[in-house]
C-alpha atoms as a PDB file:
ATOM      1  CA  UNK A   1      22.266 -41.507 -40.136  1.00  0.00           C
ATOM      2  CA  UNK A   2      21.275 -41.939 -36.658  1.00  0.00           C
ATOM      3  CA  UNK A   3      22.951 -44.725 -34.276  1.00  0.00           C
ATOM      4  CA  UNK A   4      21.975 -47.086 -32.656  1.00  0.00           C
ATOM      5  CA  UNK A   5      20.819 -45.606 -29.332  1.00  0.00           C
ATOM      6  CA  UNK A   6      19.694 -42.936 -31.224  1.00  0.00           C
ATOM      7  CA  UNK A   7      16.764 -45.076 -32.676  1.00  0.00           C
ATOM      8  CA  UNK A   8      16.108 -46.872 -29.365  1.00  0.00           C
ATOM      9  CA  UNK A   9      15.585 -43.658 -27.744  1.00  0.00           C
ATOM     10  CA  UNK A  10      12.998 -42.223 -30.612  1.00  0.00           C
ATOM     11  CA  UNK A  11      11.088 -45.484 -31.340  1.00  0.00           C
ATOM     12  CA  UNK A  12      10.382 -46.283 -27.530  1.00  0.00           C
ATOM     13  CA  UNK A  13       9.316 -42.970 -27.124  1.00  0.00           C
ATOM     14  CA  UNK A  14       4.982 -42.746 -27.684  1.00  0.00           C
ATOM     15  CA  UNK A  15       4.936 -39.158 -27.785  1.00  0.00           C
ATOM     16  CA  UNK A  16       6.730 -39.000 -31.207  1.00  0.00           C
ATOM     17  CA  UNK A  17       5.138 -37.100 -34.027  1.00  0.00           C
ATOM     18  CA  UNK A  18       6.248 -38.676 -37.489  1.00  0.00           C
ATOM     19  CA  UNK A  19       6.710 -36.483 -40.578  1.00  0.00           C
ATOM     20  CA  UNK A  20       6.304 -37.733 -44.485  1.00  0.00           C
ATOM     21  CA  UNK A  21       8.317 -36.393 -47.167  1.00  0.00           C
ATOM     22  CA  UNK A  22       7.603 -36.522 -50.595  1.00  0.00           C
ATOM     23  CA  UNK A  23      10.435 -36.792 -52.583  1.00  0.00           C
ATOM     24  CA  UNK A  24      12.439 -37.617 -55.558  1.00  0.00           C
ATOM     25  CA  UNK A  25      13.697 -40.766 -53.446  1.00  0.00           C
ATOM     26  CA  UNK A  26       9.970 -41.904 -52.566  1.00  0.00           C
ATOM     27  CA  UNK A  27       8.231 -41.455 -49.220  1.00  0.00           C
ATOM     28  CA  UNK A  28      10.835 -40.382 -46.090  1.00  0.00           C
ATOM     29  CA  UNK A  29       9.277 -40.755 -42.684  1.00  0.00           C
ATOM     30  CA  UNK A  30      11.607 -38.810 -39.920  1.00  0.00           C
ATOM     31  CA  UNK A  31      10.379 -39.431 -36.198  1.00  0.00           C
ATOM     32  CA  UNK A  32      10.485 -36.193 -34.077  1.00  0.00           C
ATOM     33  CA  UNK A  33      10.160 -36.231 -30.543  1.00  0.00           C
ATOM     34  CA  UNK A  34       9.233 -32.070 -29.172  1.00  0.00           C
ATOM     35  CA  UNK A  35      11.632 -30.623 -31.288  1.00  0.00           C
ATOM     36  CA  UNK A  36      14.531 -33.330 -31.124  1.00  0.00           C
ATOM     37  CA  UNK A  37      14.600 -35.179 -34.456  1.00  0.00           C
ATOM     38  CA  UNK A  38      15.567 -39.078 -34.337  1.00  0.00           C
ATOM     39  CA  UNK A  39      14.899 -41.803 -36.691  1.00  0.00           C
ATOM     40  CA  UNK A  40      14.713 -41.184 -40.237  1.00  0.00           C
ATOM     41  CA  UNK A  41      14.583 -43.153 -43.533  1.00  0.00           C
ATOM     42  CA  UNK A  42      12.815 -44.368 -46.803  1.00  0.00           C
ATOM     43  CA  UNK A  43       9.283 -46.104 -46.378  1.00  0.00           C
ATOM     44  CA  UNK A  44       8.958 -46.084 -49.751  1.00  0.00           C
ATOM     45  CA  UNK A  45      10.854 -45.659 -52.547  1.00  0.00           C
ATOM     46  CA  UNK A  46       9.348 -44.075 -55.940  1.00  0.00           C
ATOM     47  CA  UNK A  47       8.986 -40.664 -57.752  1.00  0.00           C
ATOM     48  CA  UNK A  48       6.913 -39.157 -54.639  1.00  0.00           C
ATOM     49  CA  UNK A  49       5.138 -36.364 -56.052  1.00  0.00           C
ATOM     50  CA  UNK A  50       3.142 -35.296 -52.722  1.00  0.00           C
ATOM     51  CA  UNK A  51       1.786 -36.891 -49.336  1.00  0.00           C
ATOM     52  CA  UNK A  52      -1.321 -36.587 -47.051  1.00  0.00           C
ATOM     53  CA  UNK A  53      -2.555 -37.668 -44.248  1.00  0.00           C
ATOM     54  CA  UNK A  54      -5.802 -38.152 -42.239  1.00  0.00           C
ATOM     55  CA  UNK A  55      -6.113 -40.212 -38.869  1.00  0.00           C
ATOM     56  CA  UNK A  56      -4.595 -43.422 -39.494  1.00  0.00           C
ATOM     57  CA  UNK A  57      -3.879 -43.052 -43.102  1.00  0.00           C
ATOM     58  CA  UNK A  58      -0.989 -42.037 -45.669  1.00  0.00           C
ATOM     59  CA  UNK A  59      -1.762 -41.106 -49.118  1.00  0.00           C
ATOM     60  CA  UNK A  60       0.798 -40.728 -51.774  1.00  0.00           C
ATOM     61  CA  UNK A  61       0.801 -39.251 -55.185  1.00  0.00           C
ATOM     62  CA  UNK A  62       3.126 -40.766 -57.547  1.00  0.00           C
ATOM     63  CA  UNK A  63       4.036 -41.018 -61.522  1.00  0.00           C
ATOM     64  CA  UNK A  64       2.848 -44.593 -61.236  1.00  0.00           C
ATOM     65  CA  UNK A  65      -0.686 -44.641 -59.151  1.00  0.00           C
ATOM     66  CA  UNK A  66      -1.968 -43.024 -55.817  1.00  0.00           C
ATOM     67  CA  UNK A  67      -0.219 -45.233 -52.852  1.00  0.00           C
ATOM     68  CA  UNK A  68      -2.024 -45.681 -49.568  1.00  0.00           C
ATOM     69  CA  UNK A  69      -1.224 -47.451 -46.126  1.00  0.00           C
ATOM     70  CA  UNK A  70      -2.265 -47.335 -42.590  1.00  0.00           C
ATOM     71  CA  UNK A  71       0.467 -45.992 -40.397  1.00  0.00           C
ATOM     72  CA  UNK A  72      -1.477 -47.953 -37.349  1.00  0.00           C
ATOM     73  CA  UNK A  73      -0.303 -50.977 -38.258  1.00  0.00           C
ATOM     74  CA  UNK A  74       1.858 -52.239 -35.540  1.00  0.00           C
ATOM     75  CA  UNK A  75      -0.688 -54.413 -33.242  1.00  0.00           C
ATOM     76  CA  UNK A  76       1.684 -56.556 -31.583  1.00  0.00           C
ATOM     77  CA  UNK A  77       3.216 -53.448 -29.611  1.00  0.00           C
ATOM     78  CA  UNK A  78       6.643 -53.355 -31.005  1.00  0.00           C
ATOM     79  CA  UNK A  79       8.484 -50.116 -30.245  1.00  0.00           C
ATOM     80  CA  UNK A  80      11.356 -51.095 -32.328  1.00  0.00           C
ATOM     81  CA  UNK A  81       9.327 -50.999 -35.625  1.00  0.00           C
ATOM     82  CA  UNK A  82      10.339 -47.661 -36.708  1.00  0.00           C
ATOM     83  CA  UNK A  83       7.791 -45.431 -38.682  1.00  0.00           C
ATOM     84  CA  UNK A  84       9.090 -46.240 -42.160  1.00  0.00           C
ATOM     85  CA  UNK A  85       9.392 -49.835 -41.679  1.00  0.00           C
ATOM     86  CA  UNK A  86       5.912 -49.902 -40.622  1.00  0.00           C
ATOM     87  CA  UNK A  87       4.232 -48.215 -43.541  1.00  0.00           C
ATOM     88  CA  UNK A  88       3.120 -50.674 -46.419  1.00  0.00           C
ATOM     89  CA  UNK A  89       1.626 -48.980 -48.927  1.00  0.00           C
ATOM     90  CA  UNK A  90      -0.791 -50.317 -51.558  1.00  0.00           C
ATOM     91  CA  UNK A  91      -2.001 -48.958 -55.065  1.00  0.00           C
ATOM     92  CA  UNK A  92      -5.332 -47.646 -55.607  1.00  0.00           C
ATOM     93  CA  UNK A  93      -5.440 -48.004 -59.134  1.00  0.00           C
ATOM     94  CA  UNK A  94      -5.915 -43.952 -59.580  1.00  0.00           C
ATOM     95  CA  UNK A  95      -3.361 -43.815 -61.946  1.00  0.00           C
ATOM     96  CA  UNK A  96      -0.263 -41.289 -62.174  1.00  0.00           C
ATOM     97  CA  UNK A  97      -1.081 -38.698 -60.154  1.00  0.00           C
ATOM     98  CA  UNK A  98      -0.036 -34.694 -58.692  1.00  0.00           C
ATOM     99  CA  UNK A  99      -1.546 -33.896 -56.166  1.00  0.00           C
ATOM    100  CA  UNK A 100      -3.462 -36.003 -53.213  1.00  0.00           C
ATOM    101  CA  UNK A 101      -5.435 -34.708 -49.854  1.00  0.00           C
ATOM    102  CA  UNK A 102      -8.603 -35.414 -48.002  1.00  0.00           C
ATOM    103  CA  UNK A 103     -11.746 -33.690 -48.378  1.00  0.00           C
ATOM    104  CA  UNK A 104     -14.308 -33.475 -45.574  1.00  0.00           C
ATOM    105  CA  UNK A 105     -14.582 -35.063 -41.965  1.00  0.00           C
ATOM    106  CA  UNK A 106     -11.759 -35.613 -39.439  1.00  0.00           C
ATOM    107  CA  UNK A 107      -9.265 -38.264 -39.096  1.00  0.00           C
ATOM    108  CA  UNK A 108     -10.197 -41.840 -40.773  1.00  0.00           C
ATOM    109  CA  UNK A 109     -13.617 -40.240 -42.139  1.00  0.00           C
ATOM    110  CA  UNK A 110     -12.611 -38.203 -45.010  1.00  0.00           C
ATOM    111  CA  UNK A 111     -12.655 -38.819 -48.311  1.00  0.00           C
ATOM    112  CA  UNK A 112      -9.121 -39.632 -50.305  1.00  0.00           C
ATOM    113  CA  UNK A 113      -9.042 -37.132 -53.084  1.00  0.00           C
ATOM    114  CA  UNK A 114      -6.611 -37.327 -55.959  1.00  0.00           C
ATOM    115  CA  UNK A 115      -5.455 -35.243 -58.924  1.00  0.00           C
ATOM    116  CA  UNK A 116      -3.372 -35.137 -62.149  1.00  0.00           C
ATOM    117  CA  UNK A 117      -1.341 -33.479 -64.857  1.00  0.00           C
ATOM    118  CA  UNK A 118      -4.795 -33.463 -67.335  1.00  0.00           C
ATOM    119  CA  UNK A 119      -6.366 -31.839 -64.816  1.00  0.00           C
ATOM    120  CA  UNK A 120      -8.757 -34.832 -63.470  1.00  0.00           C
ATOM    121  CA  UNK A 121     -10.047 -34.691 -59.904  1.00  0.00           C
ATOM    122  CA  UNK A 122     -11.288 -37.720 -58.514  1.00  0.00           C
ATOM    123  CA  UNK A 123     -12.616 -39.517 -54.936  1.00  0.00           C
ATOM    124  CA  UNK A 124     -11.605 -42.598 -53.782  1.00  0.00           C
ATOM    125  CA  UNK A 125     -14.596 -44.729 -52.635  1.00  0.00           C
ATOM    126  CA  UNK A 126     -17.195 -42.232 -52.993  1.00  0.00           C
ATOM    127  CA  UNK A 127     -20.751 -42.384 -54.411  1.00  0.00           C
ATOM    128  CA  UNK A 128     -21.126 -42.203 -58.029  1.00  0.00           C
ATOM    129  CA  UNK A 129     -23.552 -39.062 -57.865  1.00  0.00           C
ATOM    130  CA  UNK A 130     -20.985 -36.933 -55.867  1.00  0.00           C
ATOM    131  CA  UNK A 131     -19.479 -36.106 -59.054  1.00  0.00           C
ATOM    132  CA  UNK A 132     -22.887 -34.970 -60.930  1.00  0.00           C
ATOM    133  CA  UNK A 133     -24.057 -36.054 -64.027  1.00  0.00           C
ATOM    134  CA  UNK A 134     -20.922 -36.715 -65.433  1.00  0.00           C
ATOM    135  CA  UNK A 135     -19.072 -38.405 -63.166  1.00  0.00           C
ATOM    136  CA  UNK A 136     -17.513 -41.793 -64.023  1.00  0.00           C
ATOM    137  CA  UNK A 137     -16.001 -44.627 -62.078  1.00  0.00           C
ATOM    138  CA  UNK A 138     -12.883 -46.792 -62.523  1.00  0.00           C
ATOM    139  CA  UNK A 139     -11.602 -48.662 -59.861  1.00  0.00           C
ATOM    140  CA  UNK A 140     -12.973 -47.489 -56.545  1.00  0.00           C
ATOM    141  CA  UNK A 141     -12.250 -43.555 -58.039  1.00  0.00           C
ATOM    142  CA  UNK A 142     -15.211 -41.388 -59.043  1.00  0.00           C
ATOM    143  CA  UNK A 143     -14.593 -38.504 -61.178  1.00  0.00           C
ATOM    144  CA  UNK A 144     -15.889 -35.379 -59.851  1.00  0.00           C
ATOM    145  CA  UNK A 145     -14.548 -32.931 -62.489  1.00  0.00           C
ATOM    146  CA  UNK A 146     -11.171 -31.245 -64.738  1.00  0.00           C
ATOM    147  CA  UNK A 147      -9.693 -28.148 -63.723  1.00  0.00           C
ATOM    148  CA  UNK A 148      -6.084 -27.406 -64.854  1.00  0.00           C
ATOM    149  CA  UNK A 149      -3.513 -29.464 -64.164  1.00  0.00           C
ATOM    150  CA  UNK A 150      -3.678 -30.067 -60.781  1.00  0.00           C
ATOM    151  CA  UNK A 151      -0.660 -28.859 -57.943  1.00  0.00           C
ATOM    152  CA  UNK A 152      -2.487 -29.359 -54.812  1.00  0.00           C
ATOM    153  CA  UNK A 153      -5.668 -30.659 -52.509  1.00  0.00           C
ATOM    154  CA  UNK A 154      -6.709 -29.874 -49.470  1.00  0.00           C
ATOM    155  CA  UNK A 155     -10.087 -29.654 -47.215  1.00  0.00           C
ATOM    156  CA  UNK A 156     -12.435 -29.368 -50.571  1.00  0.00           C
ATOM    157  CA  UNK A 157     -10.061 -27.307 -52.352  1.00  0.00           C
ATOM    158  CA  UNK A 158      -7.951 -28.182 -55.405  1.00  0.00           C
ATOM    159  CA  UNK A 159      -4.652 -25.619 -56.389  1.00  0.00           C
ATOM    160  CA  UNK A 160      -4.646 -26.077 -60.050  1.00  0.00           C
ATOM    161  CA  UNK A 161      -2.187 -24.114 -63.111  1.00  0.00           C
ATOM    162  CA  UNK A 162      -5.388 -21.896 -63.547  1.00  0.00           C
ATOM    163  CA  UNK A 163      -6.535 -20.964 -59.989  1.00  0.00           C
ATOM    164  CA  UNK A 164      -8.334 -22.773 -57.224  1.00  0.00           C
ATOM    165  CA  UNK A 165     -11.233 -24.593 -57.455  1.00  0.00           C
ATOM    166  CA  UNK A 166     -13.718 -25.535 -55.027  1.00  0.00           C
ATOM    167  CA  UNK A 167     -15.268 -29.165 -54.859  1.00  0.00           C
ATOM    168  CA  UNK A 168     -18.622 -29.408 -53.988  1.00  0.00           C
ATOM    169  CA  UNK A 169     -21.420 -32.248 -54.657  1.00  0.00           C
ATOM    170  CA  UNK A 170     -21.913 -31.356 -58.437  1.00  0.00           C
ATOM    171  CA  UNK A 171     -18.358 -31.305 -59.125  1.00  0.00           C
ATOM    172  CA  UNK A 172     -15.614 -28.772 -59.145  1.00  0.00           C
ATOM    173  CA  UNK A 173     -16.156 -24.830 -59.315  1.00  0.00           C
ATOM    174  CA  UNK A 174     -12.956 -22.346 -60.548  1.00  0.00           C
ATOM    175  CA  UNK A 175     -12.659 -19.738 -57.387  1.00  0.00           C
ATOM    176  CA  UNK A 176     -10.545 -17.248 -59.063  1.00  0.00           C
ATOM    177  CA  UNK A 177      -6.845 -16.481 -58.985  1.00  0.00           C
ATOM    178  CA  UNK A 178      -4.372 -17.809 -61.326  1.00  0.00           C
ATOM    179  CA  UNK A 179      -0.805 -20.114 -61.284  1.00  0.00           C
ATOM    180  CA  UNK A 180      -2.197 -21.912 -58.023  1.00  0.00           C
ATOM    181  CA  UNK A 181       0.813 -24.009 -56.340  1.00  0.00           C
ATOM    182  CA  UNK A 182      -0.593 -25.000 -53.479  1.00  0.00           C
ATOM    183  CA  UNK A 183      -3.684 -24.701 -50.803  1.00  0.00           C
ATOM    184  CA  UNK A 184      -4.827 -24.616 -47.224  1.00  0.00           C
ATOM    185  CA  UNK A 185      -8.098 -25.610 -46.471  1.00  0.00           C
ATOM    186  CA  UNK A 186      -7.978 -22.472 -44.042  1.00  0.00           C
ATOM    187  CA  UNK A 187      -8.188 -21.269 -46.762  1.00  0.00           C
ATOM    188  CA  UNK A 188      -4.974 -20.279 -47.678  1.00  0.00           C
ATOM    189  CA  UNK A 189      -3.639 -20.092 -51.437  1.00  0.00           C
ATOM    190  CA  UNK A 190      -0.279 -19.614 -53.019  1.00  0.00           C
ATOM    191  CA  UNK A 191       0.206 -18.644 -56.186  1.00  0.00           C
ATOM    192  CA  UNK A 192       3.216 -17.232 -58.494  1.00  0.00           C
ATOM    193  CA  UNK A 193       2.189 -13.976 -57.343  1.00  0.00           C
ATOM    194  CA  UNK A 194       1.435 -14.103 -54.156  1.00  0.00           C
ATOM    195  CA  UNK A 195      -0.201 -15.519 -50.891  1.00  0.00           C
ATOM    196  CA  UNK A 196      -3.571 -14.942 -50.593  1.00  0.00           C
ATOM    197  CA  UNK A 197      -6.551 -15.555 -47.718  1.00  0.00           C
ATOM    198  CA  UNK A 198     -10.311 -15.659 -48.371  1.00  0.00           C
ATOM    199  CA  UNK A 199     -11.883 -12.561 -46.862  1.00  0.00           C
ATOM    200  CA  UNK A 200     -14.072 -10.053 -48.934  1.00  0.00           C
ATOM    201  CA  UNK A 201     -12.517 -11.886 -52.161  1.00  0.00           C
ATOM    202  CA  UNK A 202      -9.378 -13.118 -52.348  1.00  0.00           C
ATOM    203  CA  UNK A 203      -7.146 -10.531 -50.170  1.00  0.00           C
ATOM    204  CA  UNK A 204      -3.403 -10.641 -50.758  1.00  0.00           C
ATOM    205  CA  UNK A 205      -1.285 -11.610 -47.654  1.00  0.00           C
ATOM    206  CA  UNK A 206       2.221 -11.920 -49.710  1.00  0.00           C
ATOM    207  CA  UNK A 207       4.227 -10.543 -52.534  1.00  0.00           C
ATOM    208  CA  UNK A 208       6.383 -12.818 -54.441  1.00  0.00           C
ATOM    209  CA  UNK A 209       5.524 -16.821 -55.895  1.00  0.00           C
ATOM    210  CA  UNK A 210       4.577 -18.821 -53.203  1.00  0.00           C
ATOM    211  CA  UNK A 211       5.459 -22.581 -53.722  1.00  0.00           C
ATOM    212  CA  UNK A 212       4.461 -23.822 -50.452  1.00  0.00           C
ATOM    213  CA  UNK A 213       1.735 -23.028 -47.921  1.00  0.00           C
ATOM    214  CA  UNK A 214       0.345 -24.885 -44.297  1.00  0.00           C
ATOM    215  CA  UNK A 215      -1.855 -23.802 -41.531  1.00  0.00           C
ATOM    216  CA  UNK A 216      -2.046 -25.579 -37.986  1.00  0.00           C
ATOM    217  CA  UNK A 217      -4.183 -23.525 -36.077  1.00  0.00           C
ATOM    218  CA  UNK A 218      -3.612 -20.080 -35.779  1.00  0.00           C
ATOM    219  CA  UNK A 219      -0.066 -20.874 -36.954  1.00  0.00           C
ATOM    220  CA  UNK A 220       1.086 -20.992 -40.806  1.00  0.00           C
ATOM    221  CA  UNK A 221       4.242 -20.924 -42.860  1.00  0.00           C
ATOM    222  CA  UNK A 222       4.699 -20.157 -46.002  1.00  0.00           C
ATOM    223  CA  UNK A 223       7.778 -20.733 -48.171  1.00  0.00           C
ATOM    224  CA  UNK A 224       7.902 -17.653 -50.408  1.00  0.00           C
ATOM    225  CA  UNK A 225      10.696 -17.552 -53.056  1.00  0.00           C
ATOM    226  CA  UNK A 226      12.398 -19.784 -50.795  1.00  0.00           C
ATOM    227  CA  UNK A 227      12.395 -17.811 -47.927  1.00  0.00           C
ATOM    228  CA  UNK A 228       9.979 -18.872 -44.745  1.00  0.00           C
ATOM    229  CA  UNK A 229       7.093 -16.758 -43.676  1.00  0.00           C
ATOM    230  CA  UNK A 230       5.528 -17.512 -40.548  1.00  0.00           C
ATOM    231  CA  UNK A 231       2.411 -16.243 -38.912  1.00  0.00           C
ATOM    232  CA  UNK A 232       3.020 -17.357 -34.937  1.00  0.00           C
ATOM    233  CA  UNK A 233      -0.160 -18.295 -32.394  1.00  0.00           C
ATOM    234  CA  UNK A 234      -0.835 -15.614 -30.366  1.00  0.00           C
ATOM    235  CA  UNK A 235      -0.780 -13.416 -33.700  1.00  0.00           C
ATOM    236  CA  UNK A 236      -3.744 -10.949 -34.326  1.00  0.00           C
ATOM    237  CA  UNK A 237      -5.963 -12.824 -36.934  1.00  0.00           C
ATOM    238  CA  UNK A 238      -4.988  -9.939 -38.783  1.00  0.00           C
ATOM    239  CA  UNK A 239      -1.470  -9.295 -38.436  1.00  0.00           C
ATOM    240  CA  UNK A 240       1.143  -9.281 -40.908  1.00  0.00           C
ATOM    241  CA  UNK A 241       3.564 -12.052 -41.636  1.00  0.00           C
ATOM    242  CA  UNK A 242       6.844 -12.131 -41.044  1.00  0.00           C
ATOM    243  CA  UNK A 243      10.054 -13.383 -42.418  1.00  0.00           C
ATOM    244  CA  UNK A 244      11.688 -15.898 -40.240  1.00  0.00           C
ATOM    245  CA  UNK A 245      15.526 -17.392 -40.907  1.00  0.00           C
ATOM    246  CA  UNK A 246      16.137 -20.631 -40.829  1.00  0.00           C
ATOM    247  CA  UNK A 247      19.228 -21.690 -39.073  1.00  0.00           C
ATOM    248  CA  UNK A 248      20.421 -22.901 -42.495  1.00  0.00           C
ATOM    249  CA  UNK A 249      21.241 -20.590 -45.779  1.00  0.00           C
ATOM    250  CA  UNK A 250      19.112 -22.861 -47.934  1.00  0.00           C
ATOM    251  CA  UNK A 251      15.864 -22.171 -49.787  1.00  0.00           C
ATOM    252  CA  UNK A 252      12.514 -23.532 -47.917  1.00  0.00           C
ATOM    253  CA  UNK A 253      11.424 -26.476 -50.148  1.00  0.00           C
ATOM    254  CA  UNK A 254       8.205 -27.349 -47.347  1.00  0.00           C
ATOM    255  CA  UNK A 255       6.170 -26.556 -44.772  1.00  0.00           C
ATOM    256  CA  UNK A 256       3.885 -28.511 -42.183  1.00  0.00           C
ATOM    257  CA  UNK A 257       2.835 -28.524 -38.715  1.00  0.00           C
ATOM    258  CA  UNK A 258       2.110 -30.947 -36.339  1.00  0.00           C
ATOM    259  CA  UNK A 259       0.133 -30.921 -33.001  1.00  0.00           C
ATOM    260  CA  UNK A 260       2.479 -28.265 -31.800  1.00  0.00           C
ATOM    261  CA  UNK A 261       5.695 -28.212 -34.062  1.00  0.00           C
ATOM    262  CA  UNK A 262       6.410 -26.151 -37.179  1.00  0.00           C
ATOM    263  CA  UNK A 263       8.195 -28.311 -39.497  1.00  0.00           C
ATOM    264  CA  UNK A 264      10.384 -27.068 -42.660  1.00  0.00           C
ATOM    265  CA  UNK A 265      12.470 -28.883 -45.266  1.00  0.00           C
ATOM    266  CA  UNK A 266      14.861 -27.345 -47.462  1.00  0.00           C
ATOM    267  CA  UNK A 267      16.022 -28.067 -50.707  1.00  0.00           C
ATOM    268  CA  UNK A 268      19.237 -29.313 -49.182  1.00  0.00           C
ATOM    269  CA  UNK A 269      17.510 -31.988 -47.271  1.00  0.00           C
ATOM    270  CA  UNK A 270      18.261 -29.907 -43.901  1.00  0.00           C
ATOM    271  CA  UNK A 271      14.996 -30.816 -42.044  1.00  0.00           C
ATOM    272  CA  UNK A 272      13.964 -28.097 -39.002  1.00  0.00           C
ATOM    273  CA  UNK A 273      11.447 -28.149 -35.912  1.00  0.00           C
ATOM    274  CA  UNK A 274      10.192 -25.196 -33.580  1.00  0.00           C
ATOM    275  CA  UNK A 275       8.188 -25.323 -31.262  1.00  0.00           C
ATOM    276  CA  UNK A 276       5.664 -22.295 -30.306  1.00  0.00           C
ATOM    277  CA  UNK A 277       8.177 -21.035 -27.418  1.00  0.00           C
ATOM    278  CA  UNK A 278      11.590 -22.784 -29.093  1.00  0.00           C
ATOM    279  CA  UNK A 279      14.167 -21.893 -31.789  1.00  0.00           C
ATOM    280  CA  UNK A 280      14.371 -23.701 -34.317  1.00  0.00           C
ATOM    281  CA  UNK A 281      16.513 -26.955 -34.171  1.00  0.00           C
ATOM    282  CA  UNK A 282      17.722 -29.022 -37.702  1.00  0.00           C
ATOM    283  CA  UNK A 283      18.991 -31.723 -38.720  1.00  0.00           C
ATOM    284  CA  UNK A 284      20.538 -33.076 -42.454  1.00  0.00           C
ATOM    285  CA  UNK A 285      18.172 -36.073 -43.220  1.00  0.00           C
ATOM    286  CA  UNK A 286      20.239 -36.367 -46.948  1.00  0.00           C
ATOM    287  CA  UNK A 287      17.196 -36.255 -49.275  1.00  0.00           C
ATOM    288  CA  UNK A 288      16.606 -33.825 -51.621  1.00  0.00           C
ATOM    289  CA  UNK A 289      14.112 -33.249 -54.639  1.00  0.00           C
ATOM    290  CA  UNK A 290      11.343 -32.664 -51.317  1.00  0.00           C
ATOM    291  CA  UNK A 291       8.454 -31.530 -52.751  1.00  0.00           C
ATOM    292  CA  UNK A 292       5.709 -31.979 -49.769  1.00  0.00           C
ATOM    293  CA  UNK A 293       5.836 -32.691 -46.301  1.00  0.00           C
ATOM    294  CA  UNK A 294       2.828 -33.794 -43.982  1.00  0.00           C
ATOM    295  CA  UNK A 295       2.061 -34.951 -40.300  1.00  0.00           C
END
């Protein structure tokens, strides 16, 4: 765990980019500062199943209900509130859920999205007629349609056991493919066959089952039999992946990116950073079971 100084040094420091983990522990925030990684530790604990986020807020899926907080939370100025401690989350009432992400609009104006093992997709707070004829309300949530059970959200798309859906104001609409794990609103999709991008059709990009896939920008990682694939900025829109090695012999359980970093956890609970120009630089953060990371 990190010392003392250690945490004085990353919570006083404002340029800090905070990473959740979803995990078998609950909800691990780890404070990075460039590519030096600093304070780490539960914010909370349950079965974490996967996290968003969007401006000031954190959305988790769990096998309880969808969590949220507001990760903006510290008024009074104290630097030595570190990023877990200042998370406190709050149930929606959505239920247990898979998969959660945010649909539409940037930062605190998109909508909360959630989904589940029956294959219900739902919005948090939205109008009753975004989900069509059918759509029903419970608790703030409006159903806006079923796919199959539901893996993954992101930017109006929804990974699901049979393909990817789109979401759209009457509902949801199956986009083809098949054994969908997870989605980038880019949009990227992995599958157990392969990584694919939306050009003329679906195109394949990788061979393999892809369990994990994130854009940021015109960089993306994808974690493909758990090895990393990276496509770098400064890449030809068109050029091929590549594999990349972690410093660590351990399969890549994660990916995300922040504003400039390229984040990856293994299953080990060895957490690594790169930036564009860097290697990449790791640390042990002890938690394993990860099963989504965001920024």
């Amino acid at each position: 765990m990190p010392t003392i100084d250690e945490k004085r040094v990353y919570t006083d420091n404002a340029g800090t980019e905070t990473v959740y983990l979803a995990s078998g522990l609950g909800v691990v925030a780890v404070s990075v500062s460039d590519d030096l990684i600093g304070e780490f530790g539960i914010a909370h604990r349950c079965q974490a199943r996967d996290v968003a986020t969007a401006g000031r807020r954190v959305a988790v899926a769990t096998d309880e209900d969808v969590l949220v907080a507001d990760r903006d939370v510290d008024d009074e100025g104290d630097s030595t509130v570190s990023a877990a401690e200042a998370l406190a989350f709050e149930a929606t009432g959505f239920g247990p859920a898979t998969a959660v992400g945010f649909d539409g609009g940037a930062g605190d104006t998109g909508e909360l999205v959630a989904g589940d093992g029956d294959g219900r997709v739902a919005r948090l707070g939205a109008p009753s007629e975004a989900g069509g004829a059918d759509a029903s309300e419970t608790g703030g949530w409006t159903e806006i349609g079923t796919t199959g059970p539901v893996r993954a959200i992101d930017g109006g798309l929804v990974a699901a056991a049979d393909g990817v859906y789109r979401m759209g104001s009457d509902g949801v609409t199956h986009a083809g493919l098949d054994d969908a794990r997870d989605v980038d609103a880019e949009p990227l999709v992995a599958t157990g066959t392969g990584l694919y991008k939306l050009g003329n059709g679906w195109m394949d990009v990788l061979d393999g089952p892809v369990d994990a896939v994130d854009a940021g920008g015109a960089s993306a990682q994808a974690a493909v039999d758990g090895r990393l694939y990276v496509r770098r900025a400064g890449d030809a829109p068109d050029a091929e992946w590549r594999e990349e090695r972690l410093p660590v012999e351990e399969p890549v359980a994660a990916v995300a990116h922040g504003v400039e970093a390229s984040y990856a956890v293994t299953e080990g609970g060895t957490f690594a950073v790169r930036l564009p120009d860097g290697e990449w630089r790791y640390r042990g953060v002890g938690v394993r079971d990860v099963v989504a990371a965001a920024v």
